[in-house]
C-alpha atoms as a PDB file:
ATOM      1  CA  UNK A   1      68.280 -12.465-269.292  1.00  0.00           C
ATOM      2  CA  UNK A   2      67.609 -11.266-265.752  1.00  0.00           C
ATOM      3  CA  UNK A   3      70.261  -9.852-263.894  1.00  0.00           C
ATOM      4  CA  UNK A   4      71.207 -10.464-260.187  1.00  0.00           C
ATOM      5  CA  UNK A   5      70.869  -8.122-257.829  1.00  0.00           C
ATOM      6  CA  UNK A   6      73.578  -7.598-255.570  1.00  0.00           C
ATOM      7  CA  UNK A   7      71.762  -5.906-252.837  1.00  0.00           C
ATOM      8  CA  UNK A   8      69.248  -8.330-252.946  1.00  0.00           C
ATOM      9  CA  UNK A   9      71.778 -11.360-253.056  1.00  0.00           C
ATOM     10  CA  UNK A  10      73.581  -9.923-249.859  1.00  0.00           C
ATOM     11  CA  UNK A  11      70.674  -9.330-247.921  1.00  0.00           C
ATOM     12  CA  UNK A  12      69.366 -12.697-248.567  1.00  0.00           C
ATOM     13  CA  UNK A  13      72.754 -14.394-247.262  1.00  0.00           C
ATOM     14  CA  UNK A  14      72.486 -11.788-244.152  1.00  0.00           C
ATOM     15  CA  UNK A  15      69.314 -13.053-243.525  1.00  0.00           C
ATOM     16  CA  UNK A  16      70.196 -16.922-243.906  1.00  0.00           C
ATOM     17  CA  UNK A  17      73.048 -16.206-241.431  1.00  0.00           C
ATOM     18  CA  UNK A  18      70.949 -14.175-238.978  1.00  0.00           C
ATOM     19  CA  UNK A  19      68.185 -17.074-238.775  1.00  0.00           C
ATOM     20  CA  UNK A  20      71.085 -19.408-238.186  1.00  0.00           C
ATOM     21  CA  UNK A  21      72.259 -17.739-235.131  1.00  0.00           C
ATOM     22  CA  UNK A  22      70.543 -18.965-232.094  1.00  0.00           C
ATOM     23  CA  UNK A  23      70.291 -17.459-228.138  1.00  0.00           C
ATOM     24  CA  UNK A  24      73.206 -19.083-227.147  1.00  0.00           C
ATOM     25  CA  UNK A  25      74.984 -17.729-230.099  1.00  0.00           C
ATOM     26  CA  UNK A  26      74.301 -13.970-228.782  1.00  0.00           C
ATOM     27  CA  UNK A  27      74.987 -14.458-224.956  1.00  0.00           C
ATOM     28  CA  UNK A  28      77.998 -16.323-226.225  1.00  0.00           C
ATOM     29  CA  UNK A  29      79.044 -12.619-228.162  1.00  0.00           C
ATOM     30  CA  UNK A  30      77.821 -10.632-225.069  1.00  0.00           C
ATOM     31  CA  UNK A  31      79.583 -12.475-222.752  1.00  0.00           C
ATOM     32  CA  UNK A  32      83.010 -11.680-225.269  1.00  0.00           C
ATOM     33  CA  UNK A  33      81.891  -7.758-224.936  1.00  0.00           C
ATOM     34  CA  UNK A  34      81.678  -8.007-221.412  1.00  0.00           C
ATOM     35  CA  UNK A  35      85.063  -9.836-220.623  1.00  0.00           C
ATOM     36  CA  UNK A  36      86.514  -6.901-222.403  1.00  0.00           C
ATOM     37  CA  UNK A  37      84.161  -4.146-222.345  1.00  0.00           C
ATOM     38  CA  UNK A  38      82.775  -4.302-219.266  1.00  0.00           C
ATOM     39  CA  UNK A  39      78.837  -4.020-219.107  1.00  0.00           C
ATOM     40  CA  UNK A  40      78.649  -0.555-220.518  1.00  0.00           C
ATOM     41  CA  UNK A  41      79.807  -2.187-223.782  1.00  0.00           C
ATOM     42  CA  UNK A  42      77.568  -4.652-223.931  1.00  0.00           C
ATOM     43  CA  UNK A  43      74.994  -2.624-226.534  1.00  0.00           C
ATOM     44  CA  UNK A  44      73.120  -4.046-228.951  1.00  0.00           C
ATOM     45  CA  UNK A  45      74.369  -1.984-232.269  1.00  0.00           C
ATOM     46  CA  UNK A  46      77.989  -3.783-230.790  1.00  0.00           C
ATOM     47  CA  UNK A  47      76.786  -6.792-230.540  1.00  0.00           C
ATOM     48  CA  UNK A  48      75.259  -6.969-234.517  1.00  0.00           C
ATOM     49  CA  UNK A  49      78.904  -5.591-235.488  1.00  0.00           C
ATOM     50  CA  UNK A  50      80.477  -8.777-233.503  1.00  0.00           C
ATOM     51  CA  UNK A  51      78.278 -10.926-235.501  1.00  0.00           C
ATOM     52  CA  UNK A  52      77.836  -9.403-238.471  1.00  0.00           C
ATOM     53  CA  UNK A  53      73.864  -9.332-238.813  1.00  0.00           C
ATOM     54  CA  UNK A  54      71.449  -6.428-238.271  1.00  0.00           C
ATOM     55  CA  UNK A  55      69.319  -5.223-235.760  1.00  0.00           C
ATOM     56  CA  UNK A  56      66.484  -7.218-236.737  1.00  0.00           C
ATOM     57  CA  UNK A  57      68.247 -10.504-236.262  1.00  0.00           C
ATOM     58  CA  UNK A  58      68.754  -9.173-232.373  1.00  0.00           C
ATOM     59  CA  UNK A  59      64.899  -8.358-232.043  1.00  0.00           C
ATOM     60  CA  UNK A  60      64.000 -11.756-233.383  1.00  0.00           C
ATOM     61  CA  UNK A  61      65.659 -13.449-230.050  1.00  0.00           C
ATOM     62  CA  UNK A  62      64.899 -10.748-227.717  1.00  0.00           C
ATOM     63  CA  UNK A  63      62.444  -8.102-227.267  1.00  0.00           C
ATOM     64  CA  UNK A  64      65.374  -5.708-225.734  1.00  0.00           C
ATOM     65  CA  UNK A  65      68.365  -5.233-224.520  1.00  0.00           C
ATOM     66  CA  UNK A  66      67.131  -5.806-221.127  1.00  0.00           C
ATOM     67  CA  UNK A  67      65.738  -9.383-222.244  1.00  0.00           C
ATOM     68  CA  UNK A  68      69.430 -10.223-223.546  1.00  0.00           C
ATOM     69  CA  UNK A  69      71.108  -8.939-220.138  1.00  0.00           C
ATOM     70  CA  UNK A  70      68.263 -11.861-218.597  1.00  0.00           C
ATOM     71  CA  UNK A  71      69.764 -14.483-220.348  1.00  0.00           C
ATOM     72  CA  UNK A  72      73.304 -13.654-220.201  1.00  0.00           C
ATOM     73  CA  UNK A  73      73.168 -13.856-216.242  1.00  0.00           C
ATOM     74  CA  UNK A  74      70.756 -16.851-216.255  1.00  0.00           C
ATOM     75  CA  UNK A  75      73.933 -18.710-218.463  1.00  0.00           C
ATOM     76  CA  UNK A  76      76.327 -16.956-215.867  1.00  0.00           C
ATOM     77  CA  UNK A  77      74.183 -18.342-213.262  1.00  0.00           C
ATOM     78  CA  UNK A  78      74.238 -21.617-214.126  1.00  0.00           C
ATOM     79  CA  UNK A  79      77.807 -21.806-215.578  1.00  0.00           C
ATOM     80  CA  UNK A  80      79.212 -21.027-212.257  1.00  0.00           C
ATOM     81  CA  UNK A  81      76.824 -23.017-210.034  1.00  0.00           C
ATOM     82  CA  UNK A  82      74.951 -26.031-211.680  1.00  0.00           C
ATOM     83  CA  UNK A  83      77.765 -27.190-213.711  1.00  0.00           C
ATOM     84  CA  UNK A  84      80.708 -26.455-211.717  1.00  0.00           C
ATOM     85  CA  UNK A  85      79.613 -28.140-208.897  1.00  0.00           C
ATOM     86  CA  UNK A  86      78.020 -31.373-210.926  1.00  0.00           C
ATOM     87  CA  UNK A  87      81.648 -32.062-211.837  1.00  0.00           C
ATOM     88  CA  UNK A  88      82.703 -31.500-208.861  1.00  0.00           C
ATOM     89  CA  UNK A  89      80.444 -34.286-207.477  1.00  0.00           C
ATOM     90  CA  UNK A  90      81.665 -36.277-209.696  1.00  0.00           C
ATOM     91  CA  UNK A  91      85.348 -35.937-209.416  1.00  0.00           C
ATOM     92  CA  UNK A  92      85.436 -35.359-205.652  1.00  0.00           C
ATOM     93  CA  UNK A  93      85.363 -38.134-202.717  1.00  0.00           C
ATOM     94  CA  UNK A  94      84.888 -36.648-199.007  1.00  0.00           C
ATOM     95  CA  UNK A  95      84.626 -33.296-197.482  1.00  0.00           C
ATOM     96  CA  UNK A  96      88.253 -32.384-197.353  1.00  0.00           C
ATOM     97  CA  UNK A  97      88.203 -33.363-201.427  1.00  0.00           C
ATOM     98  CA  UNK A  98      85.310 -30.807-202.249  1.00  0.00           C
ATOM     99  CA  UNK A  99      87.339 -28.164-199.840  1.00  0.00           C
ATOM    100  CA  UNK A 100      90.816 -28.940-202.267  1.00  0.00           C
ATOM    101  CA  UNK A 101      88.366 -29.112-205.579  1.00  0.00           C
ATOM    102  CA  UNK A 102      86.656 -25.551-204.666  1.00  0.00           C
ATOM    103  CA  UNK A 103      89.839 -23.575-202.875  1.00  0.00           C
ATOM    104  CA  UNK A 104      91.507 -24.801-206.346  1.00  0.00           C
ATOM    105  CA  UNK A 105      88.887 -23.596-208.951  1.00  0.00           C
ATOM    106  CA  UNK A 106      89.952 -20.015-209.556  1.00  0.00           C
ATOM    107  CA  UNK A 107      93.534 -21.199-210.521  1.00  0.00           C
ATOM    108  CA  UNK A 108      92.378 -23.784-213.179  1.00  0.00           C
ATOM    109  CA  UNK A 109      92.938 -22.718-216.927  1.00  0.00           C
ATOM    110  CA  UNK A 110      89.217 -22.511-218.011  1.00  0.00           C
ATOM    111  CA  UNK A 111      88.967 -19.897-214.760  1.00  0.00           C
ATOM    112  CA  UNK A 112      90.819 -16.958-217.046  1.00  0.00           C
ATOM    113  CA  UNK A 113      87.971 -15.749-219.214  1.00  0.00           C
ATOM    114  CA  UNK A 114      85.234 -16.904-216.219  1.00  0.00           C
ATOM    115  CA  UNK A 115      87.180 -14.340-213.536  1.00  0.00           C
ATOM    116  CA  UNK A 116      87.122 -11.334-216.061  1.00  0.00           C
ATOM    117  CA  UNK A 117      83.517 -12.090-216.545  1.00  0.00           C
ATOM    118  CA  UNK A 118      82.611 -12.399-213.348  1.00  0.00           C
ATOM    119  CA  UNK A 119      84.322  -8.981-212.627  1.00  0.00           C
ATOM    120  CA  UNK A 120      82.442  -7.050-214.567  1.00  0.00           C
ATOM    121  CA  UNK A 121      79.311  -8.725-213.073  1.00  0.00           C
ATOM    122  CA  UNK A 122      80.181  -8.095-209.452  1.00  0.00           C
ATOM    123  CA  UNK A 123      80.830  -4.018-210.982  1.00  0.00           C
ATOM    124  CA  UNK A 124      77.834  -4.082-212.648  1.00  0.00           C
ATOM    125  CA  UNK A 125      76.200  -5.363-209.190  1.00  0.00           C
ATOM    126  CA  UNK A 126      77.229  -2.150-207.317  1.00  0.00           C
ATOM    127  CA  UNK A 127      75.067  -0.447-209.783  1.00  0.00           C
ATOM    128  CA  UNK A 128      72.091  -2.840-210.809  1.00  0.00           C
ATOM    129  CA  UNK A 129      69.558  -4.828-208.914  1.00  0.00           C
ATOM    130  CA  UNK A 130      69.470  -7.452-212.050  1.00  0.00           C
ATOM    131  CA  UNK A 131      73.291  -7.935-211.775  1.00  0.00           C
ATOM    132  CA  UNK A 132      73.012  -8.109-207.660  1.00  0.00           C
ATOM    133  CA  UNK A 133      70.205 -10.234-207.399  1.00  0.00           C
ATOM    134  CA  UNK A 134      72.242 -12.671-209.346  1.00  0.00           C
ATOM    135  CA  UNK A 135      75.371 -12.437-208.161  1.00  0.00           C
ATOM    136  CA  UNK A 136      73.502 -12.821-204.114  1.00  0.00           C
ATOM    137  CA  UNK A 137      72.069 -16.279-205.656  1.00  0.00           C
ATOM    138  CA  UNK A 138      75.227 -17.556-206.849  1.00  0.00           C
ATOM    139  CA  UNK A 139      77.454 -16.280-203.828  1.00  0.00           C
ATOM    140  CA  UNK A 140      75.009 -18.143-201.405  1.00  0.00           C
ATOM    141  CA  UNK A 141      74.908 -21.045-203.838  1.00  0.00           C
ATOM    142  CA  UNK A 142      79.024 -21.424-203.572  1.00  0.00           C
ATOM    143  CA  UNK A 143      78.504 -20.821-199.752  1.00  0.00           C
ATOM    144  CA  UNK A 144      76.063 -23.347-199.021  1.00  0.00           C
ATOM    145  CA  UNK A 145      78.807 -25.759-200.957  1.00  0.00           C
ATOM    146  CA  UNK A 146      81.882 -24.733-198.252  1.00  0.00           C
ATOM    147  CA  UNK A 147      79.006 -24.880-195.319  1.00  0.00           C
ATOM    148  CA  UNK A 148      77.829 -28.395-196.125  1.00  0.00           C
ATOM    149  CA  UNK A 149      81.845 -29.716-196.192  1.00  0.00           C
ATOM    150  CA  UNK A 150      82.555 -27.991-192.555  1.00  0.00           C
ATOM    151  CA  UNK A 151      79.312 -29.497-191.261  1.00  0.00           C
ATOM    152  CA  UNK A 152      80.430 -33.023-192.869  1.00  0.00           C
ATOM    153  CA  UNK A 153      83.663 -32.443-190.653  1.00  0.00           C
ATOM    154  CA  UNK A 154      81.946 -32.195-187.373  1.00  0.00           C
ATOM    155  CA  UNK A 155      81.510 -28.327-187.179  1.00  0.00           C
ATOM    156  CA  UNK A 156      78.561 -26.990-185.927  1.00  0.00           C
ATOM    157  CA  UNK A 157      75.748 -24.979-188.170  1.00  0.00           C
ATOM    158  CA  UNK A 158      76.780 -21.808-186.712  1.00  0.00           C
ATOM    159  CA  UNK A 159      80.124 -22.775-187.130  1.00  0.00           C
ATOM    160  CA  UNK A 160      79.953 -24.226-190.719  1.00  0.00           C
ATOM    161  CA  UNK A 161      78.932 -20.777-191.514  1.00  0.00           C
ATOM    162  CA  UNK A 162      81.472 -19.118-190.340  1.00  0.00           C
ATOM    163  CA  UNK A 163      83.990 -21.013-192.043  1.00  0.00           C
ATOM    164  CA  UNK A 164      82.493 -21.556-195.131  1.00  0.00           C
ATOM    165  CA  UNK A 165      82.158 -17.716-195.257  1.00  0.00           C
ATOM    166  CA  UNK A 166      86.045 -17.686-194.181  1.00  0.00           C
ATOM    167  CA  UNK A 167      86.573 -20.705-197.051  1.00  0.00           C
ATOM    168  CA  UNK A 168      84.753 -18.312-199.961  1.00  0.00           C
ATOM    169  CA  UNK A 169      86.166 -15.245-198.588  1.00  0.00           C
ATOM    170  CA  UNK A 170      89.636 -16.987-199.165  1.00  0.00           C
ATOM    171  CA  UNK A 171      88.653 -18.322-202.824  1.00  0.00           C
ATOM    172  CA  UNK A 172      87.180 -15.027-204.085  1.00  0.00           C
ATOM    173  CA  UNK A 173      91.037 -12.962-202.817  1.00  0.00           C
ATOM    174  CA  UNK A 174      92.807 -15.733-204.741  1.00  0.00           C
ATOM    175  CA  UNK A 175      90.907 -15.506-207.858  1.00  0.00           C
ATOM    176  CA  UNK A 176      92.042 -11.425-208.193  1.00  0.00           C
ATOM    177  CA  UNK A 177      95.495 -11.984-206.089  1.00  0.00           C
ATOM    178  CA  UNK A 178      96.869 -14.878-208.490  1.00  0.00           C
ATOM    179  CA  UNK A 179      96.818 -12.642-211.780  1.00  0.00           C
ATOM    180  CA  UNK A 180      99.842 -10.735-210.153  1.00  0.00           C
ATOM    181  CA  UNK A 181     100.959 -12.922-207.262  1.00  0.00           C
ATOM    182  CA  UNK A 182     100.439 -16.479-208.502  1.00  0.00           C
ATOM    183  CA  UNK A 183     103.816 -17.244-208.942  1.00  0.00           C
ATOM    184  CA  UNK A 184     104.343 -16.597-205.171  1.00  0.00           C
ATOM    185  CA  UNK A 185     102.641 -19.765-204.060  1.00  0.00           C
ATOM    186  CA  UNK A 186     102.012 -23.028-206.083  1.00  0.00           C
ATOM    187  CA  UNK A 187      98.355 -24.310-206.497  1.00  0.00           C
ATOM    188  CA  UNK A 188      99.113 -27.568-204.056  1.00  0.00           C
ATOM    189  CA  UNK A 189     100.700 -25.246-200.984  1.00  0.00           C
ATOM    190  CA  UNK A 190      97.726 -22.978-201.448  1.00  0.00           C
ATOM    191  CA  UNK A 191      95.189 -25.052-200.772  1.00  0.00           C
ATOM    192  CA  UNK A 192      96.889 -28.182-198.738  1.00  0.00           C
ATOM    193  CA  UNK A 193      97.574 -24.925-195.865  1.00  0.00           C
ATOM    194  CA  UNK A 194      94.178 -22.974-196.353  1.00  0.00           C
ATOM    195  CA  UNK A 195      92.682 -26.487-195.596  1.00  0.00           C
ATOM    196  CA  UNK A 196      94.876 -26.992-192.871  1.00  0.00           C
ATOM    197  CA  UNK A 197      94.250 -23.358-191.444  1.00  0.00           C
ATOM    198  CA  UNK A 198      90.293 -24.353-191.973  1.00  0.00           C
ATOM    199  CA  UNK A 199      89.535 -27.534-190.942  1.00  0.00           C
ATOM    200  CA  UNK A 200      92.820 -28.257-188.378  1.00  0.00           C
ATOM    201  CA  UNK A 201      91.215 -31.398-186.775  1.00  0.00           C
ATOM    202  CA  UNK A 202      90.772 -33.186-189.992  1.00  0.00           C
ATOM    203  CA  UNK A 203      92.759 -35.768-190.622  1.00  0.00           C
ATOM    204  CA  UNK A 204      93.434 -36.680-194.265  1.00  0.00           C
ATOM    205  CA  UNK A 205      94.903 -39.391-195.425  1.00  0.00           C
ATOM    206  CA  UNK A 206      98.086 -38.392-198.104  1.00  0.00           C
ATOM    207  CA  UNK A 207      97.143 -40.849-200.736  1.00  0.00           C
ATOM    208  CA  UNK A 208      92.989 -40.663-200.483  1.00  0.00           C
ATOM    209  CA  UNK A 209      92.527 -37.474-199.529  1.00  0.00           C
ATOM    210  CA  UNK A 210      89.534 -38.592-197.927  1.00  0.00           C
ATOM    211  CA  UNK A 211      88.564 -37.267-194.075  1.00  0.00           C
ATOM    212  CA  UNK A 212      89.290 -40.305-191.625  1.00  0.00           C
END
């Protein structure tokens, strides 16, 4: 009669679960670390701990820790760019609509977990020209979405800019202001005034919301 190995058995189950794990699955767990943990956390031996494999599971998705960081801010990228704004062209109708739908983002419920994440992005920025380059491409990205709405209003290029700048400048206070001031001012007075304050010769109809 042959007796099992125990060592054997276990590593053959660590190894069934490590080949099950996919890239996704890993910037999934780094993203975790670095809602919490800020980027300095964000280590590979963590990282196996979180998911329970070894290092070799790690090296067979990535070649380094460097190539992981790569793919976490390509998903960040297009997480907060792409598909944001998709679904906002889907759900919005006019310029004054995609104003409301972007001035409102930072206070919807999925926003929580995004805002600590992008935190510790913008941190790691000050420090990192991986992290800066990134967050340059999205902020321009989210820019050129505000610019495009003013210009749809009748503002000028120049003048677009200025308030789309203005517009994101706006967003980006309320997504760190609402975690201790929220209460202060409901979602609907926030953004029916910044639009006022931003586009003050638009006139929007009360039940369409569309620009007339």
């Amino acid at each position: 009669m042959v007796r099992a190995n125990p060592g054997r058995a276990a590593k053959a189950r660590n190894d069934v679960k490590a080949s099950a794990l996919t890239v996704e699955d890993w910037v999934t767990a780094a993203n975790d670390l670095l809602a919490s943990e800020n980027i300095r956390g964000v280590q590979i031996q963590a990282l196996c701990l979180k998911l329970k494999v070894t290092k070799g599971s790690f090296y067979w998705h990535f070649s380094s820790r460097e190539d992981l960081l790569r793919a976490l801010l390509n998903s960040w990228r297009r997480r907060m760019t792409l598909n944001i704004y998709n679904k906002l062209g889907r759900v919005s109708a006019g310029a004054v609509s995609t104003l409301r739908a972007l001035l409102a983002l930072p206070r919807k419920k999925f926003s929580a977990a995004g805002a600590a994440i992008e935190m510790s992005i913008r941190d790691w920025g000050r420090r990192e020209r991986l992290a800066h380059d990134a967050l340059k491409e999205v902020d321009e990205i989210r820019l050129r979405s505000f610019e495009q709405s003013f210009q749809s209003l009748g503002f000028s290029v120049r003048e677009a800019r200025i308030r789309g700048y203005i517009a994101y400048a706006i967003m980006m206070g309320d997504s760190m202001l609402k975690e201790t001031l929220r209460e202060e001012i409901a979602t609907e007075e926030f953004v029916e005034l910044a639009v006022r304050l931003l586009a003050p010769t638009a006139t929007v109809s009360a039940d369409t919301g569309r620009h007339e």
